[in-house]
C-alpha atoms as a PDB file:
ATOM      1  CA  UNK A   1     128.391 227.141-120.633  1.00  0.00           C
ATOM      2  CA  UNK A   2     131.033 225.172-121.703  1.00  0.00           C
ATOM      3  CA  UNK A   3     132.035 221.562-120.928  1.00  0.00           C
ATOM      4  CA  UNK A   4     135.329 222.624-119.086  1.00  0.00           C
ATOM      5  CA  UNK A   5     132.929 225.271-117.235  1.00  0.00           C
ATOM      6  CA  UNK A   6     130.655 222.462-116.380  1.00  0.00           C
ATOM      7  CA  UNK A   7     133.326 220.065-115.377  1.00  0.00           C
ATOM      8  CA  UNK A   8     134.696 222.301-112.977  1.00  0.00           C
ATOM      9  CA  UNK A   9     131.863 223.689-111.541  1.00  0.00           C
ATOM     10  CA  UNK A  10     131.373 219.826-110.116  1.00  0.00           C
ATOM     11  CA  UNK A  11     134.165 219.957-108.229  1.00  0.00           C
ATOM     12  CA  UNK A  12     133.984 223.550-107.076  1.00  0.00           C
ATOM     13  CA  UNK A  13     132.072 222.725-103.744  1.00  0.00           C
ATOM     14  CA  UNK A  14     135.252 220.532-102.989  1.00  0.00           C
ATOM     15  CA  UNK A  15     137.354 223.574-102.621  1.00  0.00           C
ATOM     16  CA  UNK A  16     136.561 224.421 -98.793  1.00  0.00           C
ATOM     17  CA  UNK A  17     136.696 220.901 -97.722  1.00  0.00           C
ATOM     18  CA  UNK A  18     140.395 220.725 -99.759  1.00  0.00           C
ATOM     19  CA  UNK A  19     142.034 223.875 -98.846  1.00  0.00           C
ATOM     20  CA  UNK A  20     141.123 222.632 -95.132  1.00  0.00           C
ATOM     21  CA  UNK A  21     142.450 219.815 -95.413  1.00  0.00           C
ATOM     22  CA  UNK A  22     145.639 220.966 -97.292  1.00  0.00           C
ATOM     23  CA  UNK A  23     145.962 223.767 -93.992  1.00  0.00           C
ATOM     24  CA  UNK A  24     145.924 221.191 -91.358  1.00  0.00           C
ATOM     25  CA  UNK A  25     147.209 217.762 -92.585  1.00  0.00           C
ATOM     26  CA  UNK A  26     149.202 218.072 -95.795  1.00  0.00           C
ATOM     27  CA  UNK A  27     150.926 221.768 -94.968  1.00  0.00           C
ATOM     28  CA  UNK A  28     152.053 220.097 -91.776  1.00  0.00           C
ATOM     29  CA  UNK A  29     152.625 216.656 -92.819  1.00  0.00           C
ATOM     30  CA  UNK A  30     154.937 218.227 -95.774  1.00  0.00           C
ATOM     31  CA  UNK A  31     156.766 220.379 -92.891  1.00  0.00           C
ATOM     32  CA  UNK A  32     157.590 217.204 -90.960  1.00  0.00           C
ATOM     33  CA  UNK A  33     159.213 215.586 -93.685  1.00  0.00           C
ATOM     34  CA  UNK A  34     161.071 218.284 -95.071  1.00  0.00           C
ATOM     35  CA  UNK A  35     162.353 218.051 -91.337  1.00  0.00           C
ATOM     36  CA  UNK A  36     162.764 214.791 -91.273  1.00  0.00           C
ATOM     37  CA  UNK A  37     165.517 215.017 -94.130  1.00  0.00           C
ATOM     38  CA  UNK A  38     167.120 218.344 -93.720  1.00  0.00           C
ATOM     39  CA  UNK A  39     167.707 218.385 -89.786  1.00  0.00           C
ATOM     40  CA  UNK A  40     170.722 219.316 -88.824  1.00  0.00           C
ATOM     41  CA  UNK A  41     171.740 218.321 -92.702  1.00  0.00           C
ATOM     42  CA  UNK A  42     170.042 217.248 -95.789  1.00  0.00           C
ATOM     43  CA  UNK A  43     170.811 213.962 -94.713  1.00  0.00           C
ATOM     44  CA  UNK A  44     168.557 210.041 -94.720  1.00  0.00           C
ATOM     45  CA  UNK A  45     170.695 209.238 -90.872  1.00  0.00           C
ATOM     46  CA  UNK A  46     167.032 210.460 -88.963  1.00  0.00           C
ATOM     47  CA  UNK A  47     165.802 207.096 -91.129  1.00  0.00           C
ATOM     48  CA  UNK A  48     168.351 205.374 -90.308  1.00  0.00           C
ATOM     49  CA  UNK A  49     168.836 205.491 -87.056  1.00  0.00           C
ATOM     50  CA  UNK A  50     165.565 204.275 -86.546  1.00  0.00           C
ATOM     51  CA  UNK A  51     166.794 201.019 -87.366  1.00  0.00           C
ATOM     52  CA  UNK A  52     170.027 200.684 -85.170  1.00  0.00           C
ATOM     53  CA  UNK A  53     169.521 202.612 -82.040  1.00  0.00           C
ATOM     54  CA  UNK A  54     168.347 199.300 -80.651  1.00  0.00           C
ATOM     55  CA  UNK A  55     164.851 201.053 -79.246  1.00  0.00           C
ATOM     56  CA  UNK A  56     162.660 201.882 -82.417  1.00  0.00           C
ATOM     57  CA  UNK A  57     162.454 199.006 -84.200  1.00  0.00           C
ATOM     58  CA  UNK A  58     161.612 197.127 -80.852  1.00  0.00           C
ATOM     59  CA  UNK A  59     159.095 199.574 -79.771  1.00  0.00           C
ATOM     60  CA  UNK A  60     157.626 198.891 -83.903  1.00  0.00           C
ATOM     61  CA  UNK A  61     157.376 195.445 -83.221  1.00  0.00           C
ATOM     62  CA  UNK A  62     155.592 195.520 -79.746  1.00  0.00           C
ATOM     63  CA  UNK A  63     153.099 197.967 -81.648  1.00  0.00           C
ATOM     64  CA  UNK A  64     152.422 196.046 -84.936  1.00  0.00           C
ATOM     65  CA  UNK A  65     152.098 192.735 -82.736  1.00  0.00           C
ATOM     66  CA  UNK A  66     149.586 194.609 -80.224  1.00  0.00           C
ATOM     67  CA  UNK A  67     147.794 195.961 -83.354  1.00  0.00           C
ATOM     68  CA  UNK A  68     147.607 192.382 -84.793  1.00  0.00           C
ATOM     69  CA  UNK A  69     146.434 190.657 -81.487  1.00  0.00           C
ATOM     70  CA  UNK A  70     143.890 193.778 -81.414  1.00  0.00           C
ATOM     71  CA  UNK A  71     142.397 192.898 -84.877  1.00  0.00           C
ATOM     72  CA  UNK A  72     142.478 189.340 -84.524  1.00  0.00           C
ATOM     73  CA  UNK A  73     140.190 189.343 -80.958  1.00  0.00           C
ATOM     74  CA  UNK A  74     138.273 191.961 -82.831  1.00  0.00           C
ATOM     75  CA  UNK A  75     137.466 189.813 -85.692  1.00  0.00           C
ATOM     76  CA  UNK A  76     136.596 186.823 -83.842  1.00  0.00           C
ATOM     77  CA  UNK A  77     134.330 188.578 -81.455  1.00  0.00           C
ATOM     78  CA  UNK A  78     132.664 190.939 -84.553  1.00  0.00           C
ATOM     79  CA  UNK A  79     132.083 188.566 -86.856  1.00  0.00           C
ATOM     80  CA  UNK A  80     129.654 186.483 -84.761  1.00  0.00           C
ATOM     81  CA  UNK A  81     128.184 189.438 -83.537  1.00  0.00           C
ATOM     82  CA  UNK A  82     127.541 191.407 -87.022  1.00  0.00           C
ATOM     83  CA  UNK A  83     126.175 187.713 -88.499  1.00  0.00           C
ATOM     84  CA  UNK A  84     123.778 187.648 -85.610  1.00  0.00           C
ATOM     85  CA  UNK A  85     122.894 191.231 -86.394  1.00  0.00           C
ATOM     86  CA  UNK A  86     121.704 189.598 -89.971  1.00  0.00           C
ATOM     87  CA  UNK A  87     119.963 186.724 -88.459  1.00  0.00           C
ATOM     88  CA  UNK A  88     117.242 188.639 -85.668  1.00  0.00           C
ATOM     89  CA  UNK A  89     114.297 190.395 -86.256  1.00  0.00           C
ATOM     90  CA  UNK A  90     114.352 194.528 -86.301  1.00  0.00           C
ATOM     91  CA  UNK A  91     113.956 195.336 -82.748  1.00  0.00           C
ATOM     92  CA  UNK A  92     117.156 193.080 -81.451  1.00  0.00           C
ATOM     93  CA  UNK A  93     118.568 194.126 -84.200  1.00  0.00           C
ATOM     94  CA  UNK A  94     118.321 197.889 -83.163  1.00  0.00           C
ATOM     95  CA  UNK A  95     119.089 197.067 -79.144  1.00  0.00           C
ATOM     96  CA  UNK A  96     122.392 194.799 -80.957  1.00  0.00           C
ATOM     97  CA  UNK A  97     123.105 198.296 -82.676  1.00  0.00           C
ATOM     98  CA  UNK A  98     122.633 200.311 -79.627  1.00  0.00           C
ATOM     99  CA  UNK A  99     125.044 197.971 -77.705  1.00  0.00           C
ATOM    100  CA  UNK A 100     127.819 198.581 -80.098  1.00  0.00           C
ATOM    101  CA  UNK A 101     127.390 202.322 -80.637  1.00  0.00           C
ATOM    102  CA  UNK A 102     127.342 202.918 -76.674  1.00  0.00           C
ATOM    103  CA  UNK A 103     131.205 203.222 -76.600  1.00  0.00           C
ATOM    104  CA  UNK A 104     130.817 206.700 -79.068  1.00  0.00           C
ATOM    105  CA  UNK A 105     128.412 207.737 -76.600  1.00  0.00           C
ATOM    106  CA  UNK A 106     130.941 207.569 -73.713  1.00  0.00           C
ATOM    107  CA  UNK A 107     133.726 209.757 -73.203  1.00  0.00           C
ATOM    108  CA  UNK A 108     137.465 208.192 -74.069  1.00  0.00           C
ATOM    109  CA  UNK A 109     139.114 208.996 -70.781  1.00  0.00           C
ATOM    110  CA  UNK A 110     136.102 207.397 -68.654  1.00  0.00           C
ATOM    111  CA  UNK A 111     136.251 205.268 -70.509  1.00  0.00           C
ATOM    112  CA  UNK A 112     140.033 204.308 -69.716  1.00  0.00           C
ATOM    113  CA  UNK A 113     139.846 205.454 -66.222  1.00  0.00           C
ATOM    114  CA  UNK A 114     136.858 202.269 -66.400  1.00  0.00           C
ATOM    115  CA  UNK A 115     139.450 199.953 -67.102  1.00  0.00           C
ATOM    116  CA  UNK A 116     142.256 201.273 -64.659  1.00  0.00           C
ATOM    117  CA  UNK A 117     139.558 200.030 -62.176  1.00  0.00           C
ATOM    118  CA  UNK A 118     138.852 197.313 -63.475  1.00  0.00           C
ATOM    119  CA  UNK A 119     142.407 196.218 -64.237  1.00  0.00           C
ATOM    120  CA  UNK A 120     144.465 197.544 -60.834  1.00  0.00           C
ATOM    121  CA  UNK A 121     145.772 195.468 -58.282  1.00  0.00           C
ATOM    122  CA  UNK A 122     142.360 194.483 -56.248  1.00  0.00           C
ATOM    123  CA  UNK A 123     140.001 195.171 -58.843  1.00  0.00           C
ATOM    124  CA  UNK A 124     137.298 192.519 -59.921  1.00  0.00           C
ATOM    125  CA  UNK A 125     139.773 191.271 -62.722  1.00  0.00           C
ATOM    126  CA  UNK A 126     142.306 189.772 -60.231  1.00  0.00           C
ATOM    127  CA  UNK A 127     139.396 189.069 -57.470  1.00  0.00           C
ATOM    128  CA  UNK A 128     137.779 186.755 -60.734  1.00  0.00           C
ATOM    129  CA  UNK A 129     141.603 185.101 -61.190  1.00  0.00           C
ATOM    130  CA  UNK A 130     141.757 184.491 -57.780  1.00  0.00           C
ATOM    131  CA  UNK A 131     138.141 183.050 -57.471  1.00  0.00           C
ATOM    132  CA  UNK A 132     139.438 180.636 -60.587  1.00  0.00           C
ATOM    133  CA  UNK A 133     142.634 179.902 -58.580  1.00  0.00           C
ATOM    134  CA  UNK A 134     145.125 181.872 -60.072  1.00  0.00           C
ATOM    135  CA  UNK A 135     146.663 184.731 -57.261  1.00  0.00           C
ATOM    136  CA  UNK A 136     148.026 187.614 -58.029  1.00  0.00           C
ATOM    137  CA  UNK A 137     147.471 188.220 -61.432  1.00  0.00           C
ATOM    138  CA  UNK A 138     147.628 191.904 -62.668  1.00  0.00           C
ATOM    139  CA  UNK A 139     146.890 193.062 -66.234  1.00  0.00           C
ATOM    140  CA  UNK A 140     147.116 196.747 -65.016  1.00  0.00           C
ATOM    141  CA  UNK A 141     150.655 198.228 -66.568  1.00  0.00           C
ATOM    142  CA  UNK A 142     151.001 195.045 -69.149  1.00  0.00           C
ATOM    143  CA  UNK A 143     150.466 194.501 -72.615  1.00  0.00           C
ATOM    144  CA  UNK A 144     148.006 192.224 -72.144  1.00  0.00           C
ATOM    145  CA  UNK A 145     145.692 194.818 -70.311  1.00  0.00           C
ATOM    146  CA  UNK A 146     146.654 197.546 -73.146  1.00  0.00           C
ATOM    147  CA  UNK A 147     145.467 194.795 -75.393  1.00  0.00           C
ATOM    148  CA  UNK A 148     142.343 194.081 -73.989  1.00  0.00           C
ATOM    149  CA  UNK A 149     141.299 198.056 -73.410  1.00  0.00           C
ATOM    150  CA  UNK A 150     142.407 198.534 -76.938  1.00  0.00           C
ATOM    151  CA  UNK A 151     139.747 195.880 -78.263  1.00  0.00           C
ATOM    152  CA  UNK A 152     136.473 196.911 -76.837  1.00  0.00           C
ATOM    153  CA  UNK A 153     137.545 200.430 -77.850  1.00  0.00           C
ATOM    154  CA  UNK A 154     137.980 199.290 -81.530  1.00  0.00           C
ATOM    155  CA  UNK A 155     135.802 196.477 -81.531  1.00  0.00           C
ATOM    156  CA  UNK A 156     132.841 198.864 -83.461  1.00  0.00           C
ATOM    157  CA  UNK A 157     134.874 199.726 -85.527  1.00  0.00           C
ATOM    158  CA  UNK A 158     134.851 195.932 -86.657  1.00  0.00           C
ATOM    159  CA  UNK A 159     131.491 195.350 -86.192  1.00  0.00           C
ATOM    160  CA  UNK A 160     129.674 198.153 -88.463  1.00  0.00           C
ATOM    161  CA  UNK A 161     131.830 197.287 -91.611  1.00  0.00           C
ATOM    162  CA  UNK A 162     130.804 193.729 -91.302  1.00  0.00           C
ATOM    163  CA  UNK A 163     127.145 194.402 -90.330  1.00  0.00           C
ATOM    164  CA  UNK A 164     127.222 196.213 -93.562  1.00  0.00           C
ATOM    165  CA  UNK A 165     128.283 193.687 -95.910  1.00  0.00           C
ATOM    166  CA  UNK A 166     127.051 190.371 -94.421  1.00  0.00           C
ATOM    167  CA  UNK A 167     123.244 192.229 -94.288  1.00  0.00           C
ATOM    168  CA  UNK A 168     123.855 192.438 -98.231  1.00  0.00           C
ATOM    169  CA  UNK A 169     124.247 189.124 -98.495  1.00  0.00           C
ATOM    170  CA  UNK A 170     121.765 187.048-100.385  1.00  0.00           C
ATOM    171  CA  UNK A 171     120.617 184.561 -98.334  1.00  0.00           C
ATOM    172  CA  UNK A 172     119.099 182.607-101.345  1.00  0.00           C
ATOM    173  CA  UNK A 173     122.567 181.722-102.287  1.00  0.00           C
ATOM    174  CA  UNK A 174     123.001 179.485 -99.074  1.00  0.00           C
ATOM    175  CA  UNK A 175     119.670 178.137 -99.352  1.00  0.00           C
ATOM    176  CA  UNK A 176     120.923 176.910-103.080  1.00  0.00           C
ATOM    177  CA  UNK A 177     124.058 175.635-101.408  1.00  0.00           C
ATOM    178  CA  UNK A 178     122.350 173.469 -98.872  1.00  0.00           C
ATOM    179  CA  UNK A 179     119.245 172.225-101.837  1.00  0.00           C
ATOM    180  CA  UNK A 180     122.570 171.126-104.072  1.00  0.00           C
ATOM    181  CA  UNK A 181     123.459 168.673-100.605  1.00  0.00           C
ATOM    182  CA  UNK A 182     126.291 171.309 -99.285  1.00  0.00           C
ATOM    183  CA  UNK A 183     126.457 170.912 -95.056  1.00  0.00           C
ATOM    184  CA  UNK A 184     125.628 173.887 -93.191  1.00  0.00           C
ATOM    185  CA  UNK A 185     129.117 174.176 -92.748  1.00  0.00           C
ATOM    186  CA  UNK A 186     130.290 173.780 -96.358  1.00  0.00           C
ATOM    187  CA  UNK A 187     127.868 176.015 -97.077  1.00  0.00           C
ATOM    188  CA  UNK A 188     129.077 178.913 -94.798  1.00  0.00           C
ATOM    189  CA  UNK A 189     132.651 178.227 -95.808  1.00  0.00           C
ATOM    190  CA  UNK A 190     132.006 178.285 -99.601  1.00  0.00           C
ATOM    191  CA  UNK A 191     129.168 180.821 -99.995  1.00  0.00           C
ATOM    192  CA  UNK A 192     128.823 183.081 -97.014  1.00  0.00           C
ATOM    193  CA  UNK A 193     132.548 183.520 -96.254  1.00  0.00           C
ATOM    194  CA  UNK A 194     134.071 184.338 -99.649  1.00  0.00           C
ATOM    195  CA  UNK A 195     131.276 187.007 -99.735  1.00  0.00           C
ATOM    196  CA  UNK A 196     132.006 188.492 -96.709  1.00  0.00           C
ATOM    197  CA  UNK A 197     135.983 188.960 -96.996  1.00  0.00           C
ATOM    198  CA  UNK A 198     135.248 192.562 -98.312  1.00  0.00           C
ATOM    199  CA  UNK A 199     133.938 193.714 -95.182  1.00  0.00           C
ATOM    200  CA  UNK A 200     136.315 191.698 -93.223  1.00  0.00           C
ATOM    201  CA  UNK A 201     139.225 193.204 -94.886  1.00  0.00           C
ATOM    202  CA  UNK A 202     137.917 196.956 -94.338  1.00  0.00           C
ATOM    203  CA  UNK A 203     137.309 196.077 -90.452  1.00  0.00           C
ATOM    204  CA  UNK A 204     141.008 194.212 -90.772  1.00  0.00           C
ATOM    205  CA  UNK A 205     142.568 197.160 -92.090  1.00  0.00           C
ATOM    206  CA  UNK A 206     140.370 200.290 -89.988  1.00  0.00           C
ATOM    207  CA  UNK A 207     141.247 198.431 -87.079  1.00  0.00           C
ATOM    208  CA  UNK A 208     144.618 197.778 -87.575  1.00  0.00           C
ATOM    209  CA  UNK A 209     145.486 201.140 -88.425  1.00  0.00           C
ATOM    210  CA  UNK A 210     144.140 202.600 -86.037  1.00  0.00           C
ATOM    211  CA  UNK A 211     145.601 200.911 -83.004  1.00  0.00           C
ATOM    212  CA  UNK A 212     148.778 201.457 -84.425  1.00  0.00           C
ATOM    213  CA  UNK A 213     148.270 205.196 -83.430  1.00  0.00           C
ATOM    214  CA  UNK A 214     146.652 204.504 -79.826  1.00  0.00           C
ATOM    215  CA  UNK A 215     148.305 206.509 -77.549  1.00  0.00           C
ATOM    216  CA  UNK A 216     145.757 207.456 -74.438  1.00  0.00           C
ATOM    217  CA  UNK A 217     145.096 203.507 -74.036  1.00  0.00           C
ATOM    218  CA  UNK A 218     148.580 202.780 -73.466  1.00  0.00           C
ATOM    219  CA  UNK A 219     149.435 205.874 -71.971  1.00  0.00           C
ATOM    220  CA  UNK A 220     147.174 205.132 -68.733  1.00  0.00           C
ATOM    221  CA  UNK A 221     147.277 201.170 -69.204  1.00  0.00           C
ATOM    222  CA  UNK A 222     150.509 200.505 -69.860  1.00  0.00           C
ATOM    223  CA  UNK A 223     153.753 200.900 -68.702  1.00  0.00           C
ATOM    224  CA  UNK A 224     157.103 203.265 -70.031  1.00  0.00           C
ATOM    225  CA  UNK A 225     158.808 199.802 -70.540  1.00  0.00           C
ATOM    226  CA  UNK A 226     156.055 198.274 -73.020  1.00  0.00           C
ATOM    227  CA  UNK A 227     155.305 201.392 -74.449  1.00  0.00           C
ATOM    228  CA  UNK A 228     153.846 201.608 -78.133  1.00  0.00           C
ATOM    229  CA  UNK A 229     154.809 203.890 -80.761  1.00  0.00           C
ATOM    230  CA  UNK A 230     152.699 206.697 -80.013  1.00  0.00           C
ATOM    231  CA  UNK A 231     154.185 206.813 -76.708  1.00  0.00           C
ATOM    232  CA  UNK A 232     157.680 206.934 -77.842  1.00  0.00           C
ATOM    233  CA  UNK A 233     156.594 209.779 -80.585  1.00  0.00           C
ATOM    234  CA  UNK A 234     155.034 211.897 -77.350  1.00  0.00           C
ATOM    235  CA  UNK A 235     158.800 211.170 -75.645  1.00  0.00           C
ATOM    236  CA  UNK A 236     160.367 212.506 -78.495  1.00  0.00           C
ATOM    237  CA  UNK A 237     158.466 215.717 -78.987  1.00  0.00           C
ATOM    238  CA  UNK A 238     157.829 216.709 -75.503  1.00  0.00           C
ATOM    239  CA  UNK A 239     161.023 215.195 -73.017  1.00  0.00           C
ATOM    240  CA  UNK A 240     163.299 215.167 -75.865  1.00  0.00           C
ATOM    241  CA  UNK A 241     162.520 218.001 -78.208  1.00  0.00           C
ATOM    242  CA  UNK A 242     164.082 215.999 -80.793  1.00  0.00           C
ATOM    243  CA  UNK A 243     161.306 216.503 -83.663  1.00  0.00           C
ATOM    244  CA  UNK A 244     163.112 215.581 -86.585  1.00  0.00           C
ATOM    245  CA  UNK A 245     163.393 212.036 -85.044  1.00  0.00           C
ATOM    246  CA  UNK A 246     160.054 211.904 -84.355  1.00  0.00           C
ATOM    247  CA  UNK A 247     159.053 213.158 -87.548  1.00  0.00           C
ATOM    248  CA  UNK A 248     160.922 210.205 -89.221  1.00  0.00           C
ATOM    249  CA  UNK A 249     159.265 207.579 -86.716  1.00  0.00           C
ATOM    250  CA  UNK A 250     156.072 209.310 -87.835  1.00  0.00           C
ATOM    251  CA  UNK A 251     156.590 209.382 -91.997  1.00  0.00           C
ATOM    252  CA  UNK A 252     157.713 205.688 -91.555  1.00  0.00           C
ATOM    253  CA  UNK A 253     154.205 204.709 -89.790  1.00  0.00           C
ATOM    254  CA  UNK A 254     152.352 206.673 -92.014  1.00  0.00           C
ATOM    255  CA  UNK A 255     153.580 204.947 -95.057  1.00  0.00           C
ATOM    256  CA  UNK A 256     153.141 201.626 -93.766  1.00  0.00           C
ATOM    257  CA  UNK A 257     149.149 202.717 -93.337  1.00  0.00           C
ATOM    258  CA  UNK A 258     149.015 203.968 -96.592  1.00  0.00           C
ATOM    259  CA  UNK A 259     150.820 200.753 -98.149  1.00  0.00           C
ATOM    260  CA  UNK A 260     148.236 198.726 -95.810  1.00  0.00           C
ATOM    261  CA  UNK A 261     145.294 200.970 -96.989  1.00  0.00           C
ATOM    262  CA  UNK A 262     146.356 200.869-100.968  1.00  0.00           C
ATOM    263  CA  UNK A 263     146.487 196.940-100.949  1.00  0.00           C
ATOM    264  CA  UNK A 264     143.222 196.622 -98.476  1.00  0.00           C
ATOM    265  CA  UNK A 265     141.687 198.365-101.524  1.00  0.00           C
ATOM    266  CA  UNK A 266     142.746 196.593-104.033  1.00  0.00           C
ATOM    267  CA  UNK A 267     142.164 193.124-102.681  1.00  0.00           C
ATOM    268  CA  UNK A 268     138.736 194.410-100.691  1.00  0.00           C
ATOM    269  CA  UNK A 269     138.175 195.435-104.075  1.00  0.00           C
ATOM    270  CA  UNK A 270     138.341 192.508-106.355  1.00  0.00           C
ATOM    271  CA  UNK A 271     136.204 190.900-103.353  1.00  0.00           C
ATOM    272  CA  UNK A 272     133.479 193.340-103.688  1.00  0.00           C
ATOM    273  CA  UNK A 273     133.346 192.734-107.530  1.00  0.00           C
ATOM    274  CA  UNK A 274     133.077 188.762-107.406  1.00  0.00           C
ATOM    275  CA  UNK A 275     130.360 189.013-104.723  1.00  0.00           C
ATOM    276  CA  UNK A 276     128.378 191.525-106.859  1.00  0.00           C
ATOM    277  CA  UNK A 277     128.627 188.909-109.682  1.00  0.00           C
ATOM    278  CA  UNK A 278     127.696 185.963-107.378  1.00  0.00           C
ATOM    279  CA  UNK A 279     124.436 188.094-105.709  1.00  0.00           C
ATOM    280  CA  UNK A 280     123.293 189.501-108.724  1.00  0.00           C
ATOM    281  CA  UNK A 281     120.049 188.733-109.855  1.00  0.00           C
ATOM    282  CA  UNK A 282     119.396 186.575-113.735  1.00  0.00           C
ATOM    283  CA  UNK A 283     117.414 189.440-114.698  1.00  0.00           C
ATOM    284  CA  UNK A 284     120.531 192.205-113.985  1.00  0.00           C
ATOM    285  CA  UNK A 285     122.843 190.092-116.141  1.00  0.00           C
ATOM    286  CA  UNK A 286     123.096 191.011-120.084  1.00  0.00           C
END
């Protein structure tokens, strides 16, 4: 058999999983923005118009900010968690795991309906305020209640990718930090931290670009005047029937995830490369 034989009998068992995914993402995706540009006229004003009809651009914002707020709560809470993860023996270790996986395990619109309870007007959020002092505070219909829904949805999503790289960690290298007189903290902030940012970046990134999308979350939680961009894409397409605009609002967020994916990789990347130099052993150097 040849070599050109050989080489493309490798990627032969690709072809199913390919012409799949050509069928139901790129055939439509391609449709959309071949919409996007030629409805009514082969014409850029769908594009532009999402930056001066005063409601887009707005509705952006409110989304990337939400998204942002999302990842940062995400990566405070998951970072503390996954290190702890690292630290205990392997039976808390699988109970820690169980705790974070539980949210796969449990239906999305439960789990939202959970929080409608929990957030309405009465529920045991505002009885806690008001317990505290503070009457009549709602978080049901606000951003703030979106927000906080949002997080413990995507908060495994934080915690696994970090799990992942602080466990391969060598813990040898801290050890060497504290016997050269480093402080714990020093340490941590020297050693442990620069060799985590891969894993930090790829929960940074899968978080952020996913709650950019989030549209049941906000749909129940929030409110038509705080609504995110998913919202206003499900206005578009099913009150106003105006798809090309919404196929423009949808090639504009897909592009900023795929610029936010392509630079996560590259820095994530040259992360993951100095902290397989730094953990690797004298005896796999040349």
């Amino acid at each position: 058999m040849s070599s050109v034989n050989i080489k493309w009998s490798r990627w032969f068992p690709l072809v199913p999983a390919l012409a799949l995914l050509t069928g139901i993402l790129l055939v439509p995706l391609g449709k959309t923005l071949v919409d996007s540009v030629s409805t009514p006229a082969w014409t850029l004003k769908n594009y532009s118009n999402l930056f001066t009809d005063g409601v887009t651009m707005t509705v952006l914002g409110r989304t990337a900010l939400t998204a942002a707020t999302v990842t940062a709560i995400a990566l405070l809470l998951g970072y503390p968690y996954a290190y702890l993860m690292t630290r205990v023996g392997p039976r808390a270790r699988g109970i820690l795991l169980v705790i974070v996986l539980i949210p796969f395990w449990t239906s999305v619109m439960a789990r939202n309906f959970a929080w409608v309870i929990i957030l309405q007007d009465g529920g045991p959020v505002q009885s806690l305020f008001e317990l505290l002092g503070a009457d009549h505070v709602v978080l049901y219909g606000t951003t703030a209640g979106v927000t906080i829904a949002m997080t413990q949805v995507m908060l495994p999503f934080m915690v696994l990718p970090l799990f992942s790289t602080l466990g391969s960690i060598d813990r040898r290298l801290l050890l060497a930090a504290r016997g050269l007189g480093s402080s714990p903290t020093a340490a941590f902030w020297k050693v442990f931290w620069p060799l985590s940012r891969g894993g930090v970046m790829a929960g940074v990134v899968l978080v952020f670009t996913l709650s950019l999308g989030f549209y049941v979350t906000p749909a129940l939680l929030g409110s038509p005047q705080e609504s995110l961009v998913a919202q206003l894409l499900a206005q578009r397409t099913t009150l106003l029937l105006d798809f090309p605009a919404a196929g423009a609002l949808g090639i504009v967020v897909l592009i900023v995830t795929l610029v936010l994916v392509a630079w996560a990789n590259r820095v994530g990347g040259t992360v993951s490369a100095i902290g397989v130099v730094a953990t690797s052993r004298p005896k796999d150097r040349p």
